[in-house]
N, C-alpha and C. Protein backbone atom coordinates (compact mmCIF):
# COMPACT_ATOMS: atom_id res chain seq x y z
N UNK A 1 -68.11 90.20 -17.70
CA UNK A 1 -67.84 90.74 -19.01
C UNK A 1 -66.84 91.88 -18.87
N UNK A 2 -66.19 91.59 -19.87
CA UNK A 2 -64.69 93.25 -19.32
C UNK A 2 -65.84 94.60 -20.32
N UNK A 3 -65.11 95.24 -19.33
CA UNK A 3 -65.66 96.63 -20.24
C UNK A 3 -64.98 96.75 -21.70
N UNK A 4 -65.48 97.54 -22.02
CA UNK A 4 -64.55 98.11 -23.94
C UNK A 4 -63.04 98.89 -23.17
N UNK A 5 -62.79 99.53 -22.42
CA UNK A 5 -61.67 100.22 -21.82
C UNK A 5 -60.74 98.95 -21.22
N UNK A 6 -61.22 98.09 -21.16
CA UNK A 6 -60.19 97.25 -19.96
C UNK A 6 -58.53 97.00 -21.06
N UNK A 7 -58.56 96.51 -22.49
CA UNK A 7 -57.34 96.63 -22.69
C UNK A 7 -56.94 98.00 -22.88
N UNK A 8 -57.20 99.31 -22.94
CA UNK A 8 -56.85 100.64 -22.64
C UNK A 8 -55.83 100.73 -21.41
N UNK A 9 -56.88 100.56 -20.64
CA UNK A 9 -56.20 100.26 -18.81
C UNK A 9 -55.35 99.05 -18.94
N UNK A 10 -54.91 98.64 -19.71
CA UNK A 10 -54.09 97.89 -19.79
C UNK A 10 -52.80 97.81 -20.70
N UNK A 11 -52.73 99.34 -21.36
CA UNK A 11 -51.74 99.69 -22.31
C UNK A 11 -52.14 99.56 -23.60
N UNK A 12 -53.83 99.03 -24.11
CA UNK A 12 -53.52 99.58 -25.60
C UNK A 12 -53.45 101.09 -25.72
N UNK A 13 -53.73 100.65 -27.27
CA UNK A 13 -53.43 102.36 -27.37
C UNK A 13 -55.03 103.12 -27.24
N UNK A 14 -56.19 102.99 -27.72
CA UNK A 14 -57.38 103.15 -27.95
C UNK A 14 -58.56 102.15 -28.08
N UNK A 15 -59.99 102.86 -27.25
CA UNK A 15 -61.11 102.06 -27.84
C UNK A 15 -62.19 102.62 -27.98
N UNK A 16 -63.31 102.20 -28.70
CA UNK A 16 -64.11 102.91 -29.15
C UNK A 16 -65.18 102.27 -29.19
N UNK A 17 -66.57 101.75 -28.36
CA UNK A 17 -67.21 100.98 -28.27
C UNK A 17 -68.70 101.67 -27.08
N UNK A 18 -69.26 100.72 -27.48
CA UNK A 18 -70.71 101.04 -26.94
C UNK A 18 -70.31 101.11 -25.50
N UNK A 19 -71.09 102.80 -24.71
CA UNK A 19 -71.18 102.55 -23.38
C UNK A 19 -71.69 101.71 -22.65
N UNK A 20 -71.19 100.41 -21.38
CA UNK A 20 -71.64 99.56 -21.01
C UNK A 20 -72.83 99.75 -20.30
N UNK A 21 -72.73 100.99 -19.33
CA UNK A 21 -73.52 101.41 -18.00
C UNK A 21 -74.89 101.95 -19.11
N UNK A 22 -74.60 102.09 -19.93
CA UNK A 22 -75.84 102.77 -20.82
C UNK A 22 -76.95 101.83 -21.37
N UNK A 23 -75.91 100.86 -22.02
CA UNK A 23 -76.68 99.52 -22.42
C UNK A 23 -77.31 98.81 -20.92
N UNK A 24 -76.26 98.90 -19.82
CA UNK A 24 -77.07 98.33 -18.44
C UNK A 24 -78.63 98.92 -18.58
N UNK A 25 -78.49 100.44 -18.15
CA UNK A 25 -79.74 101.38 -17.91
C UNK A 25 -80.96 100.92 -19.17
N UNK A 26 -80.49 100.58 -20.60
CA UNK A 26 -81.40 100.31 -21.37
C UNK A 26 -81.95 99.11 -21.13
N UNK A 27 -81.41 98.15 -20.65
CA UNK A 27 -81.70 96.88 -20.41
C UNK A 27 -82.50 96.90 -19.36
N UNK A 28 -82.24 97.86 -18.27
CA UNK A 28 -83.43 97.66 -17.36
C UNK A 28 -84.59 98.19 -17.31
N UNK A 29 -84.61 99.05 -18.37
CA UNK A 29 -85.57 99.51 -18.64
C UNK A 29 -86.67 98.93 -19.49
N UNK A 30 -86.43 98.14 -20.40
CA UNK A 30 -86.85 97.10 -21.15
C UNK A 30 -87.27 96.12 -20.22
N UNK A 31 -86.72 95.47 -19.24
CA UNK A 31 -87.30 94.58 -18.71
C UNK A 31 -88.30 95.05 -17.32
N UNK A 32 -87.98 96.50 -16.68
CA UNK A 32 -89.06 97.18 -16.47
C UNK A 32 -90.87 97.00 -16.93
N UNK A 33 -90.19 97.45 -18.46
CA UNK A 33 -91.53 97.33 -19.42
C UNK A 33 -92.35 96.25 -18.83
N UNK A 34 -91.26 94.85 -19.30
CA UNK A 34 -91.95 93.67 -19.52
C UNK A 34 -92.34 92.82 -18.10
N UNK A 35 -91.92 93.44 -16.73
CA UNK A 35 -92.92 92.95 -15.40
C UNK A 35 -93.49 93.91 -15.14
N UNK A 36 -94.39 94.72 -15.99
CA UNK A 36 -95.43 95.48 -15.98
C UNK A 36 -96.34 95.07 -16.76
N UNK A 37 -96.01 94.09 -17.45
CA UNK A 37 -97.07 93.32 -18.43
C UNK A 37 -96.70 93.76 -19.72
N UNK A 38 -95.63 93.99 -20.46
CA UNK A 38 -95.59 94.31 -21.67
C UNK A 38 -95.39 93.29 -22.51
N UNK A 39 -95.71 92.86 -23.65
CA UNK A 39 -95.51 91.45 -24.17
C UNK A 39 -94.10 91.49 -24.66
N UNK A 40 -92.97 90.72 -24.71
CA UNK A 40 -91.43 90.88 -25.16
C UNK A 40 -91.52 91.29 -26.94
N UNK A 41 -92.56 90.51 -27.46
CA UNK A 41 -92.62 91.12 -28.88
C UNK A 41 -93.41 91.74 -29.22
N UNK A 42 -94.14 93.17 -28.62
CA UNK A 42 -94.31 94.23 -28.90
C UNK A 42 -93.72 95.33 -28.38
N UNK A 43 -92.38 94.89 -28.04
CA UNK A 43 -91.16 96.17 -27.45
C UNK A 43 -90.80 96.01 -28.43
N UNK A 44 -90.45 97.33 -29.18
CA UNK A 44 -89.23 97.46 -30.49
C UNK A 44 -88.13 97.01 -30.00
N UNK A 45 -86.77 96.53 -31.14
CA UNK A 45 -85.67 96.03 -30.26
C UNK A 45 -84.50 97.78 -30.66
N UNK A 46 -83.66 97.91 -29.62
CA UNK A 46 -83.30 99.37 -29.49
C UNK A 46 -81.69 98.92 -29.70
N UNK A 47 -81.03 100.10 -30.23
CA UNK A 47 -79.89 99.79 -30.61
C UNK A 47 -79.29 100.94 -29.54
N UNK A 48 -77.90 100.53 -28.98
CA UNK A 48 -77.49 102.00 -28.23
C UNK A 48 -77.01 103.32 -29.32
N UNK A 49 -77.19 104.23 -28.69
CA UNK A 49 -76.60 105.02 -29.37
C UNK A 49 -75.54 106.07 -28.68
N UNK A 50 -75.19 105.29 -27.54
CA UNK A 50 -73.63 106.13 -26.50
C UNK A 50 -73.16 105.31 -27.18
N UNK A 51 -71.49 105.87 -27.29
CA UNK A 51 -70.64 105.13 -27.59
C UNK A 51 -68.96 106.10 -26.26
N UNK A 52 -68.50 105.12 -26.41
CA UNK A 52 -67.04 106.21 -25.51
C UNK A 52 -65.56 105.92 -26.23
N UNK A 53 -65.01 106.59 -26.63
CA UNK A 53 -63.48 107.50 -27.08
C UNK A 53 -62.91 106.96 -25.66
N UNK A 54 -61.99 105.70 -25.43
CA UNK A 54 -60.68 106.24 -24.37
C UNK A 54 -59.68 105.36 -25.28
N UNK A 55 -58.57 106.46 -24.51
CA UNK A 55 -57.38 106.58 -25.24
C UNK A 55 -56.77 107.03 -24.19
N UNK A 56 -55.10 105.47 -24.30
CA UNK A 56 -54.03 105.99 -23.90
C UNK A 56 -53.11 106.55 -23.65
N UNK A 57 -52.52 107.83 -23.38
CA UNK A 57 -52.00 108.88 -23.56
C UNK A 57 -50.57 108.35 -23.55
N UNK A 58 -49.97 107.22 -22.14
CA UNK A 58 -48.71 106.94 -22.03
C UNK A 58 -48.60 106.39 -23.52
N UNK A 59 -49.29 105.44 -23.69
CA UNK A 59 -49.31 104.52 -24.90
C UNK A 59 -48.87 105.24 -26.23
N UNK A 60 -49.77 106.20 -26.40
CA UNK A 60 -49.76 107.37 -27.80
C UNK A 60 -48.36 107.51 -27.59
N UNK A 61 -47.85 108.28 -26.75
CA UNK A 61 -46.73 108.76 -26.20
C UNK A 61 -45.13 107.71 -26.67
N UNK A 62 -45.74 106.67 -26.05
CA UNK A 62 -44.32 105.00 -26.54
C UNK A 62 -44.34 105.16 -27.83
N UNK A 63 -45.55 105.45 -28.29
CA UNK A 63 -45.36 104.80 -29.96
C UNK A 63 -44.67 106.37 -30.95
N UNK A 64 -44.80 107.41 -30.21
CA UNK A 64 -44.98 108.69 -30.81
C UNK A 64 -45.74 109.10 -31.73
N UNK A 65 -47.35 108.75 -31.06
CA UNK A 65 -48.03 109.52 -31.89
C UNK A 65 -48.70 110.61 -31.16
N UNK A 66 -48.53 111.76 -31.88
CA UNK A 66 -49.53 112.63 -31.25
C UNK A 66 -51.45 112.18 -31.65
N UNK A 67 -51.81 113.33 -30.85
CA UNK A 67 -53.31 113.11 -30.85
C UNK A 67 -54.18 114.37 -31.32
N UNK A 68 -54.70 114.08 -32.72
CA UNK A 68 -54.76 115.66 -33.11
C UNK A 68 -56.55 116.54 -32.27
N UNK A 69 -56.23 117.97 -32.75
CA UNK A 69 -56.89 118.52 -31.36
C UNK A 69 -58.23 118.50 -31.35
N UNK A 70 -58.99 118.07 -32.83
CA UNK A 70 -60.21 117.77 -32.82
C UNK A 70 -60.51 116.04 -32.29
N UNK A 71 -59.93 115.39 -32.43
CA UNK A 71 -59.80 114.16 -31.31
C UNK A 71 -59.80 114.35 -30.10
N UNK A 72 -58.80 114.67 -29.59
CA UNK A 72 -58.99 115.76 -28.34
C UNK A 72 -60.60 115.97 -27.91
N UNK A 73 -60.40 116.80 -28.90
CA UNK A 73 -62.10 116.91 -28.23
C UNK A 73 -63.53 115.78 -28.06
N UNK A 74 -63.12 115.08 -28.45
CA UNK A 74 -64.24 113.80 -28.93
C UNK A 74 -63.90 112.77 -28.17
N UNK A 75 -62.86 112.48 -27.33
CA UNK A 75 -62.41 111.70 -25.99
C UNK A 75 -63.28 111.89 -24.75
N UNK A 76 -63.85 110.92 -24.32
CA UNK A 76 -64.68 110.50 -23.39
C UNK A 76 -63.53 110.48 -21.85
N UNK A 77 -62.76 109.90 -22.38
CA UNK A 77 -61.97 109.46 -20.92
C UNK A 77 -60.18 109.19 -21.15
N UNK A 78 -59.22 109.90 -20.78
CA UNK A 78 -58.15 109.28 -20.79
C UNK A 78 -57.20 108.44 -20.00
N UNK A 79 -56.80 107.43 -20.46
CA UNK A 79 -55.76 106.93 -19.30
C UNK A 79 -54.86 107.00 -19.36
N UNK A 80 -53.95 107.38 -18.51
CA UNK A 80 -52.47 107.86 -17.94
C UNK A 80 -51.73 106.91 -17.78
C-alpha cells in the first residue's frame, strides 16, 4: 500500500491524510484485544484521529506559491 506522502515525494504539491504507522499501531492493538479472547463484535469500531500535513516546498516554489505562516505551523513533514 503507498503511504498518503508517496505522490509528495514524488513532486505533488501536498497531502493530507490519515497517519499510516498510527492506523498500523491501532490495528494491532485491536487484534491484540481479540487473541486474548475478545469477541470481534464487542470491540467498538475506532476511527483514527492522526492525520499528517506534508508539503512540497520545491513544488510550492515551481508553481509560486507561497505557504502562509500559520500553515507553516500545522506541517507535519516537508519535502525538499
Amino acid at each position: 500500500m503507498l503511504h498518503a506522502s508517496f505522490h509528495v515525494e514524488q513532486g505533488g504539491l501536498a497531502s493530507y491524510a490519515a497517519n499510516l504507522y498510527h492506523i498500523g499501531r491501532q490495528a494491532a492493538r485491536l487484534v491484540d484485544r481479540i487473541m486474548k479472547g475478545a469477541r470481534p463484535a464487542d470491540i467498538p469500531v475506532e476511527r483514527t484521529t492522526r492525520f499528517e500535513l506534508v508539503i512540497n516546498r520545491k513544488t510550492a516554489a515551481a508553481l509560486g506559491l507561497g505557504i502562509a505562516p500559520d500553515v507553516m505551523l500545522r506541517v507535519d513533514r516537508f519535502v525538499d
